[in-house]
Protein backbone atom coordinates (compact mmCIF):
# COMPACT_ATOMS: atom_id res chain seq x y z
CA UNK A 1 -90.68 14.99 5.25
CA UNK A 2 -87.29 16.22 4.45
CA UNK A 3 -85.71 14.64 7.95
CA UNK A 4 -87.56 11.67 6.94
CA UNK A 5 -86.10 11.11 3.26
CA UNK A 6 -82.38 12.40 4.83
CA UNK A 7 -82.71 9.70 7.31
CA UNK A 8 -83.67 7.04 5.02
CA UNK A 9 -80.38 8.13 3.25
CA UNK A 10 -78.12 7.86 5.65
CA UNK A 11 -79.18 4.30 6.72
CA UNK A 12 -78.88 3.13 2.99
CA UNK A 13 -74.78 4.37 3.46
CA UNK A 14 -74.29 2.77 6.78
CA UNK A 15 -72.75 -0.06 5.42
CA UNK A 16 -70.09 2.75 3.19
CA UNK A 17 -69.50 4.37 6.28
CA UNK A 18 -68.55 0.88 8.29
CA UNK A 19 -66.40 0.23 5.76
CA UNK A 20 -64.95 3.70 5.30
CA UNK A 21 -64.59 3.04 9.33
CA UNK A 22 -61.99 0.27 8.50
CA UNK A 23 -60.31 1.56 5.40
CA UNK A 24 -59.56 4.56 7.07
CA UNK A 25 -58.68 2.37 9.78
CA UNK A 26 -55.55 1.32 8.30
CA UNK A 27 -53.28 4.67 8.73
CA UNK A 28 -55.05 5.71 12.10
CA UNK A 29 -56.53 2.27 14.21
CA UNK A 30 -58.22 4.79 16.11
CA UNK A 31 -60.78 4.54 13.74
CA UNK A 32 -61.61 1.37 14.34
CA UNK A 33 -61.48 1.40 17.81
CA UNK A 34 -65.11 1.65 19.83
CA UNK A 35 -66.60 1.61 16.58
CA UNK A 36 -69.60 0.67 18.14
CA UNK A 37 -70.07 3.58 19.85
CA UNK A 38 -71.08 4.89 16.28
CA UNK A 39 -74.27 2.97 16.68
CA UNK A 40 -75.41 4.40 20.07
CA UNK A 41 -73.74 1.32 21.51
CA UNK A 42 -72.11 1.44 25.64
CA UNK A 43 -72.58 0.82 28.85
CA UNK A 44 -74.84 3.21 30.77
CA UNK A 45 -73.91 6.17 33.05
CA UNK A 46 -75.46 5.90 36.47
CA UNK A 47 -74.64 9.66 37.19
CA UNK A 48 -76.79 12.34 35.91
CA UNK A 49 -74.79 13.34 32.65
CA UNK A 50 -73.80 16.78 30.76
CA UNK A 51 -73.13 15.69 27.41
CA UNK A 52 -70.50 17.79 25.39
CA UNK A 53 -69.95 17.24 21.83
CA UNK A 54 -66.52 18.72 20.40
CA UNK A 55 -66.48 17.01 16.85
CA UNK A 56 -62.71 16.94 16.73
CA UNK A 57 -59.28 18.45 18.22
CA UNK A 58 -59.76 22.26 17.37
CA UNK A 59 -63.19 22.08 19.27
CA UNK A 60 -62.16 20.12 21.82
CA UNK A 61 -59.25 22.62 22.79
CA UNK A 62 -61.95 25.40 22.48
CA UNK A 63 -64.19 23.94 24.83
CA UNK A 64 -61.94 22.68 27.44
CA UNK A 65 -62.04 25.75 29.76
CA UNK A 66 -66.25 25.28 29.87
CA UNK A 67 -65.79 21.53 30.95
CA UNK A 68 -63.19 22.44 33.56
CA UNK A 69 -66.05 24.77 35.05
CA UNK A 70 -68.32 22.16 34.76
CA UNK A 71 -66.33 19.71 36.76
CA UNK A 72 -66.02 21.95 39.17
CA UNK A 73 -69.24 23.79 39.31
CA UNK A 74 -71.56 20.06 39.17
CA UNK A 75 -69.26 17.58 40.89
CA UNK A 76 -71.91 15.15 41.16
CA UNK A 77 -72.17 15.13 37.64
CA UNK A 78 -70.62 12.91 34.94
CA UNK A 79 -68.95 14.74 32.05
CA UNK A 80 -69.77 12.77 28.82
CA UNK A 81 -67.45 14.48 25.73
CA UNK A 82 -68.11 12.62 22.43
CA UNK A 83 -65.88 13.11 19.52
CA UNK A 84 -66.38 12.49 15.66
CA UNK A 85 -62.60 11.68 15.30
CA UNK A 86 -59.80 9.77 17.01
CA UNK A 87 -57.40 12.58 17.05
CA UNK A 88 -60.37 14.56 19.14
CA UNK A 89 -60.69 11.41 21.36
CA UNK A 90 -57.08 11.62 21.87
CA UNK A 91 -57.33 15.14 22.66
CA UNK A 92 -60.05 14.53 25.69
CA UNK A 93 -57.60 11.80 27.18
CA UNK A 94 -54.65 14.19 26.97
CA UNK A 95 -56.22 17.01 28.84
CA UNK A 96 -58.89 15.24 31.40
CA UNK A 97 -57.86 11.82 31.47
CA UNK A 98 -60.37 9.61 33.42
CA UNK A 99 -62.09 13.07 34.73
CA UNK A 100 -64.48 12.89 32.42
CA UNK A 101 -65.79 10.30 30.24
CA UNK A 102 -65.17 9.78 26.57
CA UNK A 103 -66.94 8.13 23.50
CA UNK A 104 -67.80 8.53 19.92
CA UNK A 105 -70.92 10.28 19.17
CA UNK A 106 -73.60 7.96 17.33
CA UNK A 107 -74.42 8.27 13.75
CA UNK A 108 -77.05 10.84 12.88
CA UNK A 109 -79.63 7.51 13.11
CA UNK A 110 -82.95 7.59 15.36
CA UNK A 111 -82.28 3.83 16.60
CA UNK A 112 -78.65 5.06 17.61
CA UNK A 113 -79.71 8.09 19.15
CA UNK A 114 -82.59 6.20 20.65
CA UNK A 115 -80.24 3.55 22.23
CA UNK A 116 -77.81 6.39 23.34
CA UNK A 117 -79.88 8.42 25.44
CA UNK A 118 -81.48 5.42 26.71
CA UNK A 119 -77.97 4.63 28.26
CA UNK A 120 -76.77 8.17 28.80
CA UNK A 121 -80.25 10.11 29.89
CA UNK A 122 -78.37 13.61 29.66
CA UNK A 123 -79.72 16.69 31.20
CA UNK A 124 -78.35 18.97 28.35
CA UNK A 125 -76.37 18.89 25.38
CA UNK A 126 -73.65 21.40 25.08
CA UNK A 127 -72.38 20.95 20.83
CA UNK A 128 -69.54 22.88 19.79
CA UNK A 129 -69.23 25.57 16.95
CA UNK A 130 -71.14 24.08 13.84
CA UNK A 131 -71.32 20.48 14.30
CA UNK A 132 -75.36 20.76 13.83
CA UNK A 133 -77.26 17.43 12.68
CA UNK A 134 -81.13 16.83 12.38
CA UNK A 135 -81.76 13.34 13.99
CA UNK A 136 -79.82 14.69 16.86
CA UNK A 137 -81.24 18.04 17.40
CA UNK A 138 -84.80 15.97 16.65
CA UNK A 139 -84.04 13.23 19.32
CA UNK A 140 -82.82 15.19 22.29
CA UNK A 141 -85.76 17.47 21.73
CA UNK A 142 -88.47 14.39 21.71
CA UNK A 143 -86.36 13.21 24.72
CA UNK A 144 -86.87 16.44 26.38
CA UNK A 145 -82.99 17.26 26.69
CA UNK A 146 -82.08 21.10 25.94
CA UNK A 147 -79.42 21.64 23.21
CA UNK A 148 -77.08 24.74 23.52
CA UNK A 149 -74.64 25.65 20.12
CA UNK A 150 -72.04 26.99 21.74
CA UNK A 151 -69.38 29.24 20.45
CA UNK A 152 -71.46 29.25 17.09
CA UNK A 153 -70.29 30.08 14.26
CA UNK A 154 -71.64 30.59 10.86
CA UNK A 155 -69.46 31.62 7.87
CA UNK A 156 -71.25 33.14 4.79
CA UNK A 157 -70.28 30.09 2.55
CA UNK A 158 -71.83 27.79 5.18
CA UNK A 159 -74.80 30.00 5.97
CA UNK A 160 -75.76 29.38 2.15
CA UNK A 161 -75.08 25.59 2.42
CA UNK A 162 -77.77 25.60 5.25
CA UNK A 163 -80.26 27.48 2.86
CA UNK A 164 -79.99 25.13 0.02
CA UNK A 165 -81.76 22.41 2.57
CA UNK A 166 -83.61 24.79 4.25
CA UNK A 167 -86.39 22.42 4.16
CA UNK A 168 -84.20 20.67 6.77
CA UNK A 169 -82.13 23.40 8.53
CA UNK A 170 -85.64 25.39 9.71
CA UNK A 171 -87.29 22.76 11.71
CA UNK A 172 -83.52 21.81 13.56
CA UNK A 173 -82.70 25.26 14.18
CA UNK A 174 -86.32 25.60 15.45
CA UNK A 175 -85.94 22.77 18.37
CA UNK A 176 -82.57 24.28 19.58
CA UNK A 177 -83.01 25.57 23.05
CA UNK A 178 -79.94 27.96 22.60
CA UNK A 179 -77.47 29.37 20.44
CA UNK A 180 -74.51 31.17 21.88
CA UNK A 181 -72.84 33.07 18.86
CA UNK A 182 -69.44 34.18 18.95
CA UNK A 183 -70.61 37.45 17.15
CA UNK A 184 -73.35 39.09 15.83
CA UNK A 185 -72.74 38.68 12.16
CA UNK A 186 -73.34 34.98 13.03
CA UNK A 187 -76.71 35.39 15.11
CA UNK A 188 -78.05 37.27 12.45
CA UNK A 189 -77.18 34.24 9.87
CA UNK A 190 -79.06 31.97 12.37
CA UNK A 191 -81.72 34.22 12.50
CA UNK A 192 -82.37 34.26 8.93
CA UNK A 193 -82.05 30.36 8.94
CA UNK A 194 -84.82 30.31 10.75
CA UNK A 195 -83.89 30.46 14.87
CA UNK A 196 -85.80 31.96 17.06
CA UNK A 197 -84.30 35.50 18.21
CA UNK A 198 -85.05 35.12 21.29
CA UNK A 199 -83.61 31.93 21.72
CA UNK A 200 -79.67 33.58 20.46
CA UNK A 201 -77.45 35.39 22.60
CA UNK A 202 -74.44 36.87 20.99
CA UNK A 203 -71.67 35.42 24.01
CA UNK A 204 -68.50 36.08 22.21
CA UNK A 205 -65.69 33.29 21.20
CA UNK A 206 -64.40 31.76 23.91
CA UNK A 207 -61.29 30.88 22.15
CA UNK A 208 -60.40 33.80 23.62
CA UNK A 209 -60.60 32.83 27.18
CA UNK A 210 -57.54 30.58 26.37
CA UNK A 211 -55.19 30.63 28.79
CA UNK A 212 -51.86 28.67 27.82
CA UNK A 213 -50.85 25.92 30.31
CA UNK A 214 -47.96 27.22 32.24
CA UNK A 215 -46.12 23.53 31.89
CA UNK A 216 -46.23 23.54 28.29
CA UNK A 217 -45.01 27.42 28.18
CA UNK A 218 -42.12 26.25 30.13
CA UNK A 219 -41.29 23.24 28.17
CA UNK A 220 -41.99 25.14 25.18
CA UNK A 221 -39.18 27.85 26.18
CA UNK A 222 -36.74 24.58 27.09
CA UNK A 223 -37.01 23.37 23.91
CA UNK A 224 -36.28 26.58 22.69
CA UNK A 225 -33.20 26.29 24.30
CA UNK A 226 -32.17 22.79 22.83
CA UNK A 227 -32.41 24.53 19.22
CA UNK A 228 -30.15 28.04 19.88
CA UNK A 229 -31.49 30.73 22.24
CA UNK A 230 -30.42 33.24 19.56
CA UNK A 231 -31.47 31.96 16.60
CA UNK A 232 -34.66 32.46 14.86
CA UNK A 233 -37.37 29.69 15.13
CA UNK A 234 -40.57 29.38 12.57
CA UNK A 235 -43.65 27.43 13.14
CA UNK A 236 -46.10 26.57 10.56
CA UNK A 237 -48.55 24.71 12.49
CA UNK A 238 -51.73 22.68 11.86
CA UNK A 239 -50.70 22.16 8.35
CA UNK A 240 -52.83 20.57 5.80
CA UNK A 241 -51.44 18.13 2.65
CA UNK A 242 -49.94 20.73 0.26
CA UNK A 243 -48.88 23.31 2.91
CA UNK A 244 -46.05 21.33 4.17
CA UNK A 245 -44.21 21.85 0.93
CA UNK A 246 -45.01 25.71 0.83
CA UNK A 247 -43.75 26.03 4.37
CA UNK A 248 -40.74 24.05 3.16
CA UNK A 249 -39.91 26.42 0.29
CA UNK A 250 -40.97 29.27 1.94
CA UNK A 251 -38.15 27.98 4.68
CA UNK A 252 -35.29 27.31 2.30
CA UNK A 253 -35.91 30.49 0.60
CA UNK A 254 -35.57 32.53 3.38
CA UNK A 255 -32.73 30.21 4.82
CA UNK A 256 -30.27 32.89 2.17
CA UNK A 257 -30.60 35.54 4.30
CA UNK A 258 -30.73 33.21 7.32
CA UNK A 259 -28.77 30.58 7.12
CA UNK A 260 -30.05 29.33 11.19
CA UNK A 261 -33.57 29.53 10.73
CA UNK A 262 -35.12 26.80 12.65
CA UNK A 263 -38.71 25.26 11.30
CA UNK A 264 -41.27 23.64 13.66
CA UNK A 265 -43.33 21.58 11.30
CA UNK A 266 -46.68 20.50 13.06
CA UNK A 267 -49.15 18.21 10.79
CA UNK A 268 -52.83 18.97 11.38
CA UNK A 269 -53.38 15.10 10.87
CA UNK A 270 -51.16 12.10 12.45
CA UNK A 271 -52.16 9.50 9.52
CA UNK A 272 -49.87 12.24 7.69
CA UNK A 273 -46.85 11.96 10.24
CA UNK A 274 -44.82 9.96 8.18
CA UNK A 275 -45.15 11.43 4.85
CA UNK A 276 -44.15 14.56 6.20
CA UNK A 277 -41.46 13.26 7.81
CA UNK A 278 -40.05 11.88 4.20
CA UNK A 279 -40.83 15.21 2.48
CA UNK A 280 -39.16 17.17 5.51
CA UNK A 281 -35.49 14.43 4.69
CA UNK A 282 -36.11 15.91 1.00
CA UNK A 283 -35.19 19.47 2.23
CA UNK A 284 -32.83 18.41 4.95
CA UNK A 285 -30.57 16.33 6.28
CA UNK A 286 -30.85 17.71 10.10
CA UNK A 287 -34.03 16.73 11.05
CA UNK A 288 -35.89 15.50 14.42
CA UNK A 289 -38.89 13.91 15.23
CA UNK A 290 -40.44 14.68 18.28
CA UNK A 291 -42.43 11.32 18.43
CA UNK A 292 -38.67 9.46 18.62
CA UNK A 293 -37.67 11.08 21.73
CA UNK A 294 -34.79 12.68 19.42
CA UNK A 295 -33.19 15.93 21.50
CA UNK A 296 -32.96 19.04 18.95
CA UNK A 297 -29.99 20.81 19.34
CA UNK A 298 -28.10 23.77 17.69
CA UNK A 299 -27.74 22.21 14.27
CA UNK A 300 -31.29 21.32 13.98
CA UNK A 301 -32.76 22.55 11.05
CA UNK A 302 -36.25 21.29 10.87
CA UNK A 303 -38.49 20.27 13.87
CA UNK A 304 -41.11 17.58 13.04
CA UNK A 305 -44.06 18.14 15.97
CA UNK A 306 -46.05 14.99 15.18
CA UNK A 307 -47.22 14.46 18.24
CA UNK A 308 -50.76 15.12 19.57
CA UNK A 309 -51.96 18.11 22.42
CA UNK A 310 -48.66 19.25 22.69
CA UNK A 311 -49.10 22.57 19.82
CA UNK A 312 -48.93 25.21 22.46
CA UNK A 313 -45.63 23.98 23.95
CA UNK A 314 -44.47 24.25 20.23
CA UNK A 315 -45.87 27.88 19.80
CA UNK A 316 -44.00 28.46 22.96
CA UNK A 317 -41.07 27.94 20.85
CA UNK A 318 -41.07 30.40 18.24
CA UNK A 319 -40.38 33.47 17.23
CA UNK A 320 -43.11 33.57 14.34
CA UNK A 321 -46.20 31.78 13.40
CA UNK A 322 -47.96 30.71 10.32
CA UNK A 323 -51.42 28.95 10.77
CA UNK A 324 -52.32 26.46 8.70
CA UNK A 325 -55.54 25.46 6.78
CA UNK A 326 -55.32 28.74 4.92
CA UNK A 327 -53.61 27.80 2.34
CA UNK A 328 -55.43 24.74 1.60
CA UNK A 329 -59.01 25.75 1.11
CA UNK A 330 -59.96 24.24 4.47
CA UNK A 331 -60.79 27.40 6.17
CA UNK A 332 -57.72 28.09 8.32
CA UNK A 333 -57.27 27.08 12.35
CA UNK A 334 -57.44 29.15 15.20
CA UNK A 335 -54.59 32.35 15.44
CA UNK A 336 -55.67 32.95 18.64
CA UNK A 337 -53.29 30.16 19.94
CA UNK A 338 -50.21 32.05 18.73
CA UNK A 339 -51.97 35.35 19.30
CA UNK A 340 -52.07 34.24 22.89
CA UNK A 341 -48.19 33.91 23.65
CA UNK A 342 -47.85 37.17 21.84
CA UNK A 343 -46.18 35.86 18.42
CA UNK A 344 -46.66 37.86 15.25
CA UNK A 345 -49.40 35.19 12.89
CA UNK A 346 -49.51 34.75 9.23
CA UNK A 347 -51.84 33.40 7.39
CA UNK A 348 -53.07 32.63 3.97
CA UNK A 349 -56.04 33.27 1.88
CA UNK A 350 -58.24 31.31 3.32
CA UNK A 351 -59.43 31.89 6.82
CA UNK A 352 -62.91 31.51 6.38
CA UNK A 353 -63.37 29.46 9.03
CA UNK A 354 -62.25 32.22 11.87
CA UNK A 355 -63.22 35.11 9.16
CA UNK A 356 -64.04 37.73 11.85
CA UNK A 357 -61.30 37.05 14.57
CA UNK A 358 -58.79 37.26 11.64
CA UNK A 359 -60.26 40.65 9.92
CA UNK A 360 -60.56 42.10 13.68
CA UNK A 361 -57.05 40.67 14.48
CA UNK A 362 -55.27 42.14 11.19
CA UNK A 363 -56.85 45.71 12.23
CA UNK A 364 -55.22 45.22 15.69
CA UNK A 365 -51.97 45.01 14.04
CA UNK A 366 -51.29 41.22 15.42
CA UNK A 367 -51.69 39.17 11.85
CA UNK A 368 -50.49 39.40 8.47
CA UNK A 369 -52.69 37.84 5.27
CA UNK A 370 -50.67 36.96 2.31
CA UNK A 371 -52.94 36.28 -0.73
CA UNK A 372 -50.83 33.54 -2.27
CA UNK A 373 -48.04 30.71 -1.76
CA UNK A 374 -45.64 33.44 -3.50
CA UNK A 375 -45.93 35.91 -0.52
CA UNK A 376 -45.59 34.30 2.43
CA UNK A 377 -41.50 33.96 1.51
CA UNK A 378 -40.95 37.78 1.33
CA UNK A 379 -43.88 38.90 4.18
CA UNK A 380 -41.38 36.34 6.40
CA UNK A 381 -38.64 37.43 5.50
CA UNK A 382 -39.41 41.13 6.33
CA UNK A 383 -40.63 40.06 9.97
CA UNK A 384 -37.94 37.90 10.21
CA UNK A 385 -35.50 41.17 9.42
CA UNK A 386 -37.15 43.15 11.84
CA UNK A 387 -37.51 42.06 15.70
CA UNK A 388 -38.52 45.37 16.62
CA UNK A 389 -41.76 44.52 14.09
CA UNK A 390 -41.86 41.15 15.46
CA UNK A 391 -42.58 42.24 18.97
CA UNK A 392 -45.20 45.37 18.54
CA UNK A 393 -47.07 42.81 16.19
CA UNK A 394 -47.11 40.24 19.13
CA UNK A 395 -47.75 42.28 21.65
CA UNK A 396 -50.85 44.05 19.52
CA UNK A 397 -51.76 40.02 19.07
CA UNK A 398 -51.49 39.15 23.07
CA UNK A 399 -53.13 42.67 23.90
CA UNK A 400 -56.26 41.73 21.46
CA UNK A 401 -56.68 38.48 23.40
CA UNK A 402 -56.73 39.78 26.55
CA UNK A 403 -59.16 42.52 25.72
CA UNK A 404 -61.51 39.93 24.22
CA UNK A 405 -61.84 37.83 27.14
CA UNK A 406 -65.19 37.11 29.03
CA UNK A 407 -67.12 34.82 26.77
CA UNK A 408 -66.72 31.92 28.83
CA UNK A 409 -67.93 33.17 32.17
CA UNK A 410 -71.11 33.92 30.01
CA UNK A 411 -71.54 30.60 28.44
CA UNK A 412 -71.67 28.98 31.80
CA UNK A 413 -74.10 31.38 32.72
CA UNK A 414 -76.37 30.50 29.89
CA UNK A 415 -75.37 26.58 30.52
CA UNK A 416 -76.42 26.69 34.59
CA UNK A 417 -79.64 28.81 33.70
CA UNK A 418 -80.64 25.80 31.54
CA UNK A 419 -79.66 23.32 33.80
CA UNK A 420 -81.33 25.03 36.63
């Protein structure tokens, strides 16, 4: 009863989210692009099909080692990744180009899931982290096509969301073939949502099984020598609206006890590009956009990354990272990017979103948490003062990576025992 009054719901706001399609549409066309993809619309895949659902560019990173494994494990099968956003569509272009094939995920509606299965016929559905929704789950399962969560997570503040609509959550949970949780914290939200424990394996995050791209490293470390070889370089990356004026004052504020601090400025969102471009001329006069093919040099001050997939080659740059997202109330992104090329990560309050990789990655000694806007200035500025700090913290940051590895190799196990 509860699916049935949801569903009736969300076809009443079809016609707000068409046109929130095109108003949005106006800053990013991606949004309009394919837009009838949204309604299950496309032309049929003759191959059989794994479909993987990565809702936007965080997810889609995350999941990119799986699908590479895929590719190569089931060459006879078509790769179908479907994306919520066009930043994540972007993101599946950028790292498989035609390898795989790309489209927008249907609206939780039965007659769009209907029609997309009817032209896709998947033998599973891989979905990423948390992007769980009814009519999905509901169709697949009356089309007889296992579901896996994988890399699940389930924060505290979400796990109580869920139980508000419990009438709703139970029975999806319930049709789920899998759930691979990251830890066991989140299997034992699951659990008391209502999954099945024997259908949960705690796997692990296999954001840790990220290994950075040697190209980017490289071009990361060239463009590192465009800006000064022996100055100091911050990054505050994946930023939210609001954060790119903390990072800002955070860097001028430090800038008095050095003067050549470079900032890499990386926008979570592109629609946002150009307003942080503006905000970034407010604070300086020396700045480059990436997207205009400028070339940084030694009297760069501030860095403007707003381009898409290329974050790692930025990290690759810098001495120090803070992550975005946590100071915003959004949850935080993934340190284990920075962690990864062994820089030092800071973050703000918020990092509910990767709650137990940041508490276990502060007691490894590889991220700081400031608790407000008015600390990040003087924990950077200590770091900052102190290479020696700099590199034990991002070595204890790389080291935690590494020792964390191996959830992938048992996702895929999980993934061929269903397909088997």
């Amino acid at each position: 009863m509860a699916r049935h009054l949801y569903t009736l719901l969300f076809y009443l706001l079809t016609p707000v989210l068409l046109l929130r399609l095109w108003w949005r549409g106006r800053k990013a066309p991606g949004y309009r692009r394919n837009w009838l993809q949204r309604l299950g619309l496309g032309a049929p895949i003759e191959q059989p099909v794994i479909w993987v659902h990565a809702v936007s560019v965080g997810e889609t990173v995350a999941i990119a080692p799986l699908v590479r494994r895929l590719l190569e494990r089931y060459p006879d099968h078509r790769i179908l990744l479907t994306n919520m956003t066009p930043t994540g569509a972007e993101q599946v272009r950028k790292l498989f180009g035609d390898a795989v094939e790309q489209r927008f995920c249907p609206w939780d509606l039965p007659l769009a899931l209907t029609a997309f299965l009817r032209r896709i016929r998947p033998e599973l559905c891989i979905v990423v982290e948390t992007e769980l929704w009814p009519n999905l789950v509901n169709q697949c399962a009356r089309a007889g096509v296992p579901v896996v969560l994988a890399n699940a997570r389930l924060s505290a503040r979400s796990a109580r969301g869920y139980e508000k609509f419990s009438a709703l959550t139970r029975p999806m949970l319930q049709q789920l073939s899998l759930i691979a949780a990251q830890g066991q914290t989140d299997a034992d939200r699951f659990i008391a949502l209502g999954m099945p424990p024997e259908r949960v394996d705690v796997t692990g995050s296999i954001k840790f099984d990220l290994q950075p791209d040697p190209t980017q490293v490289s071009a990361g470390q060239a463009l590192r020598a465009q800006l000064g070889p022996k100055r100091p370089v911050l990054i505050g990356a994946s930023t939210h609206a609001g954060e790119d004026e903390i990072l800002l004052q955070a860097w001028q504020q430090l800038q008095q006890a050095q003067p050549d601090l470079a900032l890499i400025l990386v926008p979570r969102h592109p629609e946002r590009f150009d307003q942080v471009a503006e905000l970034c001329s407010r604070f300086s006069e020396s700045v480059v956009r990436r997207s205009a093919d400028q070339v940084p040099d030694a009297k760069t001050q501030i860095l403007l990354g707003d381009t898409m997939g290329e974050l790692m080659l930025f990290y690759a740059a810098a001495d120090l990272a803070v992550v975005g997202g946590s100071f915003s109330g959004t949850g935080g992104h993934n340190p284990l990017e920075p962690a990864a090329l062994g820089l030092p990560v800071v973050m703000g309050p918020d990092c509910f979103n990767f709650q137990a990789i940041t508490d276990a990655l502060i007691e490894a000694g590889g991220l700081t948490r400031v608790e407000s806007d008015a600390e990040l200035a003087p924990c950077l500025e200590r770091l900052l003062a102190d290479r020696a700090l700099r590199q034990q913290q991002g070595a204890q940051a790389e080291a935690f990576v590494a020792a964390n590895r191996g959830a992938l190799e048992r996702l895929e196990t999980a993934v061929a025992r269903l397909l088997s």
